[in-house]
Protein backbone atom coordinates (compact mmCIF):
# COMPACT_ATOMS: atom_id res chain seq x y z
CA UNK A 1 0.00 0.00 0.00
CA UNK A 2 2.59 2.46 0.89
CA UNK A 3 4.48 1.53 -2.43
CA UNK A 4 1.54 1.88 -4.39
CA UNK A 5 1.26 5.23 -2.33
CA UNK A 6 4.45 6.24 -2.85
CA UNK A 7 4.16 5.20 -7.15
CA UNK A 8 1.16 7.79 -7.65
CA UNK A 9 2.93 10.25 -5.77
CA UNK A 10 5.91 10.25 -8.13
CA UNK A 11 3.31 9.81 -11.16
CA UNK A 12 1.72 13.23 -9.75
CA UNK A 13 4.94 15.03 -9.84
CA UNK A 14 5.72 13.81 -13.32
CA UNK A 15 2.67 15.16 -15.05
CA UNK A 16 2.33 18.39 -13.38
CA UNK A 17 3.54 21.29 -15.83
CA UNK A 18 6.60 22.58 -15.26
CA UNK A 19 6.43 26.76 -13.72
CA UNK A 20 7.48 29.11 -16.54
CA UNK A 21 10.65 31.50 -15.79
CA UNK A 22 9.62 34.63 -14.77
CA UNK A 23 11.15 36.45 -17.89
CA UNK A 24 9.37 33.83 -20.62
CA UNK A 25 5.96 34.74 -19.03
CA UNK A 26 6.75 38.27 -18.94
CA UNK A 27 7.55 38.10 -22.82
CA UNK A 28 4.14 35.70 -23.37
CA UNK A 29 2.43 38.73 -22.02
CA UNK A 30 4.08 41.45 -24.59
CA UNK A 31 3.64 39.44 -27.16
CA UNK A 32 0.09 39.00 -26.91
CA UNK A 33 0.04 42.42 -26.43
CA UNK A 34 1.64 43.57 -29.16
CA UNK A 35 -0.31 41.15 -31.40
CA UNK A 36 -3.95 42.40 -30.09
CA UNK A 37 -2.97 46.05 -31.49
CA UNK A 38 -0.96 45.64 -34.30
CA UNK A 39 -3.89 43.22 -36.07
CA UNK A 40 -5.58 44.16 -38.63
CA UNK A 41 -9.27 42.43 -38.80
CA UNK A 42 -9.44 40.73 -41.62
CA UNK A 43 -12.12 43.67 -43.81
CA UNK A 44 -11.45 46.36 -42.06
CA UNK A 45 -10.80 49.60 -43.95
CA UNK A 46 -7.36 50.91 -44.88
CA UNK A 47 -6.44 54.19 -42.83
CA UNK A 48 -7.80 57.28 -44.38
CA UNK A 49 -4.30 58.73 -45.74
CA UNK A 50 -3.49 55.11 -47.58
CA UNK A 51 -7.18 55.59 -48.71
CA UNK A 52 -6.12 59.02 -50.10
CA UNK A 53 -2.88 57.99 -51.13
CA UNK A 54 -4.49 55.04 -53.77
CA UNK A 55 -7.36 57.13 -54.93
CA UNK A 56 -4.69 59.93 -56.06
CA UNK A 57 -2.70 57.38 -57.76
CA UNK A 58 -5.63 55.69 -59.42
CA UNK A 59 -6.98 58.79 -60.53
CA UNK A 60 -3.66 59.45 -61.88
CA UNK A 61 -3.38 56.50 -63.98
CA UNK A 62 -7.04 56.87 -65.48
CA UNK A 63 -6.05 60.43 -66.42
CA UNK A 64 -2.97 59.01 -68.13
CA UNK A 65 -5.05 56.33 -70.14
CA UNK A 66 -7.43 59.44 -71.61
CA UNK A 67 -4.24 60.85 -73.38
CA UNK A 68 -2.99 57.45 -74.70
CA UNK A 69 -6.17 55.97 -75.80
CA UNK A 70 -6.93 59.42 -77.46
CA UNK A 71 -4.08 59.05 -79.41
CA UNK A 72 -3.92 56.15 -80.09
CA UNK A 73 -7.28 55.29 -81.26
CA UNK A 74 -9.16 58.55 -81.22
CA UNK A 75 -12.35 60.19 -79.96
CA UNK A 76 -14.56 57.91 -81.67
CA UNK A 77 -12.93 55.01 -79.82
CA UNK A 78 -12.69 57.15 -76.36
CA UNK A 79 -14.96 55.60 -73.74
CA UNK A 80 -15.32 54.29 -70.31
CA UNK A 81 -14.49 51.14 -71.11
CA UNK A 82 -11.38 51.79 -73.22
CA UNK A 83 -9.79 53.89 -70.52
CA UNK A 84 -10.76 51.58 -67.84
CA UNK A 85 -9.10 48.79 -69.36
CA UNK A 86 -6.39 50.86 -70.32
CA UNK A 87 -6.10 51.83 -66.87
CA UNK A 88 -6.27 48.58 -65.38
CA UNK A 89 -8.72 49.55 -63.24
CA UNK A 90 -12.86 49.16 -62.90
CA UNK A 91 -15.11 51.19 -64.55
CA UNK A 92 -16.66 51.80 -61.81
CA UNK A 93 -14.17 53.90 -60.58
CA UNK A 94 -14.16 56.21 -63.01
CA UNK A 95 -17.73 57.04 -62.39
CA UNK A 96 -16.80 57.70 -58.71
CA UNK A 97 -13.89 59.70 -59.24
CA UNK A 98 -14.90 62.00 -62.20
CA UNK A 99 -19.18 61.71 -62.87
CA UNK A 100 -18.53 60.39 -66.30
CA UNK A 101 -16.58 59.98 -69.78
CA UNK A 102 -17.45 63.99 -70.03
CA UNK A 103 -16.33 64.86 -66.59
CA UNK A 104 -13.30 62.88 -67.11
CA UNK A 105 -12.07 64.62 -70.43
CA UNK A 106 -12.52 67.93 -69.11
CA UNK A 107 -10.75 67.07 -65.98
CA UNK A 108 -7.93 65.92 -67.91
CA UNK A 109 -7.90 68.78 -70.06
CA UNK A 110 -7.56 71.12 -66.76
CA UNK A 111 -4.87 68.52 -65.61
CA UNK A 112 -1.74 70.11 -67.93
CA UNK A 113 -1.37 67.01 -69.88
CA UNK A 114 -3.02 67.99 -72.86
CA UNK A 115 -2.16 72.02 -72.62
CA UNK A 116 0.11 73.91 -71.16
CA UNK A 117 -1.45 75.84 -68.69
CA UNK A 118 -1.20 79.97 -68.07
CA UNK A 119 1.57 79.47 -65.39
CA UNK A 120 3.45 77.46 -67.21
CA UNK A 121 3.46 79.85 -70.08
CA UNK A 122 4.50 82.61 -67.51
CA UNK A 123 7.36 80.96 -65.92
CA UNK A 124 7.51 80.40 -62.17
CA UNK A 125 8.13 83.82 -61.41
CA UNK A 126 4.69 85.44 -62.31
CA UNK A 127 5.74 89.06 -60.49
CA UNK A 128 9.17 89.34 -62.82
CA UNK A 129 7.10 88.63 -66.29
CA UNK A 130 4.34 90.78 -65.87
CA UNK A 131 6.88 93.26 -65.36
CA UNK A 132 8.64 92.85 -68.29
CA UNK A 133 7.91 95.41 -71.29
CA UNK A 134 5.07 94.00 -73.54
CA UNK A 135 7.66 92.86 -76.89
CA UNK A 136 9.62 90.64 -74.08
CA UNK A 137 6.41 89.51 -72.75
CA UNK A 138 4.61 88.52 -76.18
CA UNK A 139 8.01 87.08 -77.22
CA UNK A 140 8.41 84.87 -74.39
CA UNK A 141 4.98 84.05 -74.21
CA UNK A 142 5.20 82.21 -77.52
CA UNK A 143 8.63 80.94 -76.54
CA UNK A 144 7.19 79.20 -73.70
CA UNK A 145 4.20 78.21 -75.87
CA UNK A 146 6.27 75.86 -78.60
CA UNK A 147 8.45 74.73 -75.94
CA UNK A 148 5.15 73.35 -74.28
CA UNK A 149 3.66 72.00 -76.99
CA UNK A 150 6.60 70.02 -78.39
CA UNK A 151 7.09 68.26 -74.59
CA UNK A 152 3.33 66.67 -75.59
CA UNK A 153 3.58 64.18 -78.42
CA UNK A 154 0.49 62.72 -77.38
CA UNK A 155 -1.15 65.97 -77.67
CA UNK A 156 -0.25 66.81 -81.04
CA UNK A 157 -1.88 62.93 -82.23
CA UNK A 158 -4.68 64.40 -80.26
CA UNK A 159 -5.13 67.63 -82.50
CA UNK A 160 -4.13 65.83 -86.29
CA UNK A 161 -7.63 63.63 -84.58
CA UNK A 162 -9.18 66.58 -84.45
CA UNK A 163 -8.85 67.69 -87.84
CA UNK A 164 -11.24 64.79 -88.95
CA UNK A 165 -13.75 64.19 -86.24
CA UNK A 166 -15.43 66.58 -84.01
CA UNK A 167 -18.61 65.30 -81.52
CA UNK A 168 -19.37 66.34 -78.01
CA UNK A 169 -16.04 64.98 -76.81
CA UNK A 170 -14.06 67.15 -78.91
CA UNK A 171 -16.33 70.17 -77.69
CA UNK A 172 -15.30 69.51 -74.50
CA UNK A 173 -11.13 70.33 -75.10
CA UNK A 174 -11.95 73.13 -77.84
CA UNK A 175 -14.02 75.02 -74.66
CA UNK A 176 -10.85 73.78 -72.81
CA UNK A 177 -8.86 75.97 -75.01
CA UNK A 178 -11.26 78.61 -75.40
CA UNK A 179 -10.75 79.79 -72.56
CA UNK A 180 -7.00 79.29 -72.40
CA UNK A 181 -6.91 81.55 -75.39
CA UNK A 182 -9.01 84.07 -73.57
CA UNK A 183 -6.68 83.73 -70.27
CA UNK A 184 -3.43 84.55 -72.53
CA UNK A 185 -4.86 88.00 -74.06
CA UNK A 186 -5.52 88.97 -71.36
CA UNK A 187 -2.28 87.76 -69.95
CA UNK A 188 -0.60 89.17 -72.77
CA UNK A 189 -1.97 92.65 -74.01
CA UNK A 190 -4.82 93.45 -71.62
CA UNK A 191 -6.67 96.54 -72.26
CA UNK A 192 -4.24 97.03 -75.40
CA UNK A 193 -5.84 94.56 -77.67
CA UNK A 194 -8.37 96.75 -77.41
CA UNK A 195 -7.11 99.57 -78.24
CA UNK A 196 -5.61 97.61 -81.06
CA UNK A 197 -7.82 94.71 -82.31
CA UNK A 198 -5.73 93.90 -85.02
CA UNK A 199 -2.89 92.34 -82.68
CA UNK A 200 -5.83 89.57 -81.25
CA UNK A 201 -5.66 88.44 -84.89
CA UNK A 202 -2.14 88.68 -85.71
CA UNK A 203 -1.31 86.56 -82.30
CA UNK A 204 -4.60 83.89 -83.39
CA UNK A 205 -2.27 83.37 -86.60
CA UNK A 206 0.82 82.74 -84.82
CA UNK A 207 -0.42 80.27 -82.48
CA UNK A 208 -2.75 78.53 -84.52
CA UNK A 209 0.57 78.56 -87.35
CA UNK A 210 2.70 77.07 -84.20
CA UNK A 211 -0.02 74.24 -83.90
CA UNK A 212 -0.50 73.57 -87.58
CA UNK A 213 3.68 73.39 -87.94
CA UNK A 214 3.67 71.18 -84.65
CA UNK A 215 0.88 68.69 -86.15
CA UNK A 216 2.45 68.28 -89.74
CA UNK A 217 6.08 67.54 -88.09
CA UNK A 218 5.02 64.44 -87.00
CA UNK A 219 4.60 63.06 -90.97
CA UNK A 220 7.07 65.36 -92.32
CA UNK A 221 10.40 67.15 -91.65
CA UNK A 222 11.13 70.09 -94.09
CA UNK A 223 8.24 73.17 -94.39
CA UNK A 224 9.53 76.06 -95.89
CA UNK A 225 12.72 75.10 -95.76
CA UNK A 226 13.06 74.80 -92.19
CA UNK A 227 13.04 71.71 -90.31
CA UNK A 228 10.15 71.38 -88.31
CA UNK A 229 11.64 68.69 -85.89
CA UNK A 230 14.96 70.60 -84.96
CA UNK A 231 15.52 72.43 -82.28
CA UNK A 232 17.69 74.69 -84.46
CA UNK A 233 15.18 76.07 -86.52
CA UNK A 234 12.77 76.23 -83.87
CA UNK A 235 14.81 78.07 -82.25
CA UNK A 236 14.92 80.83 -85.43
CA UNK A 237 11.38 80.63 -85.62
CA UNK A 238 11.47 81.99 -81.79
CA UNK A 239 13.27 84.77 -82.67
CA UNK A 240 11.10 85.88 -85.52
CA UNK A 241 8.37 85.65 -83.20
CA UNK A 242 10.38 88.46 -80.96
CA UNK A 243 11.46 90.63 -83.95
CA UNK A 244 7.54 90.60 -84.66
CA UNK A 245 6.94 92.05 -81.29
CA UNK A 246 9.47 94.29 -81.00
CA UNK A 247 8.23 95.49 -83.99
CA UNK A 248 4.44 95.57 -83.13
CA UNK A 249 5.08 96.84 -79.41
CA UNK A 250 8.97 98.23 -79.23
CA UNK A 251 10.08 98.23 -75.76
CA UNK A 252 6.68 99.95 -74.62
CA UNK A 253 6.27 99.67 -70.84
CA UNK A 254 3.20 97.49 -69.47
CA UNK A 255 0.43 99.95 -69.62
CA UNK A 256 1.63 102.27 -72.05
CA UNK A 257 -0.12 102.62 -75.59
CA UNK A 258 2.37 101.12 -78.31
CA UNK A 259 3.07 103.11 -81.41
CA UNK A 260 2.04 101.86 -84.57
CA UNK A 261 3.84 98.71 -86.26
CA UNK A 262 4.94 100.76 -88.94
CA UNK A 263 6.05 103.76 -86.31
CA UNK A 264 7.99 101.02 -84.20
CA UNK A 265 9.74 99.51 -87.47
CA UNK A 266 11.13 102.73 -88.30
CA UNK A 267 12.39 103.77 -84.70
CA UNK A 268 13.91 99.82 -84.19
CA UNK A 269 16.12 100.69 -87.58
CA UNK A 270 17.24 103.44 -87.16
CA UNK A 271 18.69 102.31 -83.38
């Protein structure tokens, strides 16, 4: 009896569980802890700023598939469903972000991708140009202009589309630059182009001659003699655009009522 006493007692002791160290316990303990608030339920909504963070860049890569799919296939082709699978992205989301196909084109056509904006025809120090005298202005204005233009390949596929097609999606970039064009008078003459109306249609011919030179350069290389896809002779064609101005405005001070073209001419020649 006392052996079989003794035989359970030892049995006892061999099954009971051992006491953890005070230190592994302690480390059980921050574990768990750390686990319980560093989980993520499985469902649960990203933070907002991540949220933020992929909508931007989403948005981003829709507004990038307008351009491409526009130029690559054209407006009759531009839809929903060609920029959401050129996006990689639902459909859906396209209606969330922007309304619509029409919300989304004009969106991108206030994004900079298709135009270059007002500021980036100033420069980034809007003070300093507006306080240049109206020949430097004009000149630099158009400077800028080319220099924009030429940076957006995908633009100028966008405008030789143009030429051939017009519907409500085309309406939407020609109000686009509508209003661009009425931004730059008055960014560039003011209350002189109305004092002399002839200069609103001596600067419609240069730019729309800068976009019609821009569109044929990407099927051909010599116009005129010059070579439409150098920077060399784009470069001259810049400076003809400031010997125009200096001869339309001289170096008249913002404000001030320019002579005459023909008044200017004289005085620049005989400097």
């Amino acid at each position: 009896m006392t052996r079989n006493a003794d035989r359970s007692a030892e049995q006892s002791r061999r099954t009971r569980p051992k006491p953890s160290p005070p230190h592994a316990v302690e480390a059980t303990s921050a574990e768990r802890a750390a686990a319980r608030t560093s989980a993520v339920p499985a469902g649960a909504a990203a933070p907002p700023a991540a949220r933020e963070r992929n909508r931007s860049e989403t948005a981003a890569r829709i507004l990038a598939a307008v351009g491409e799919v526009l130029a690559r296939d054209g407006f009759r082709a531009l839809g929903v469903n060609a920029v959401a699978k050129h996006a990689g992205v639902d459909k859906v989301l396209i209606y969330r972000y922007f309304g619509g196909m029409p919300e989304l084109l004009k969106a991108w056509g206030e994004s900079g991708r298709f135009w270059p904006g007002v500021d980036e025809l100033v420069g980034e120090d809007r003070a300093a140009f507006f306080a240049l005298p109206l020949a430097e202005r004009y000149a630099r204005f158009f400077v800028h202009f080319i220099d924009g233009l030429r940076a957006r390949p995908l633009t100028l596929e966008i405008m030789a589309a143009e030429v051939g097609e017009r519907n409500e999606l085309t309406a939407i970039l020609e109000t686009e630059r509508e209003e661009w064009g009425a931004a730059a008078g008055r960014l560039l003459g003011g209350d002189v182009w109305d004092r002399r109306p002839a200069l609103r249609g001596i600067t419609l011919l240069l730019v729309a001659g800068v976009q019609y030179l821009l569109v044929r350069s990407r099927t051909i290389r010599l116009f005129g003699g010059l070579d439409i896809r150098s920077d060399r002779d784009w470069d001259a064609l810049k400076g003809a655009v400031r010997e125009l101005a200096i001869d339309l405005f001289g170096d008249v001070p913002t404000g001030a009522v320019p002579a005459s073209p023909r008044a200017t001419s004289r005085r620049t020649r005989a400097r």
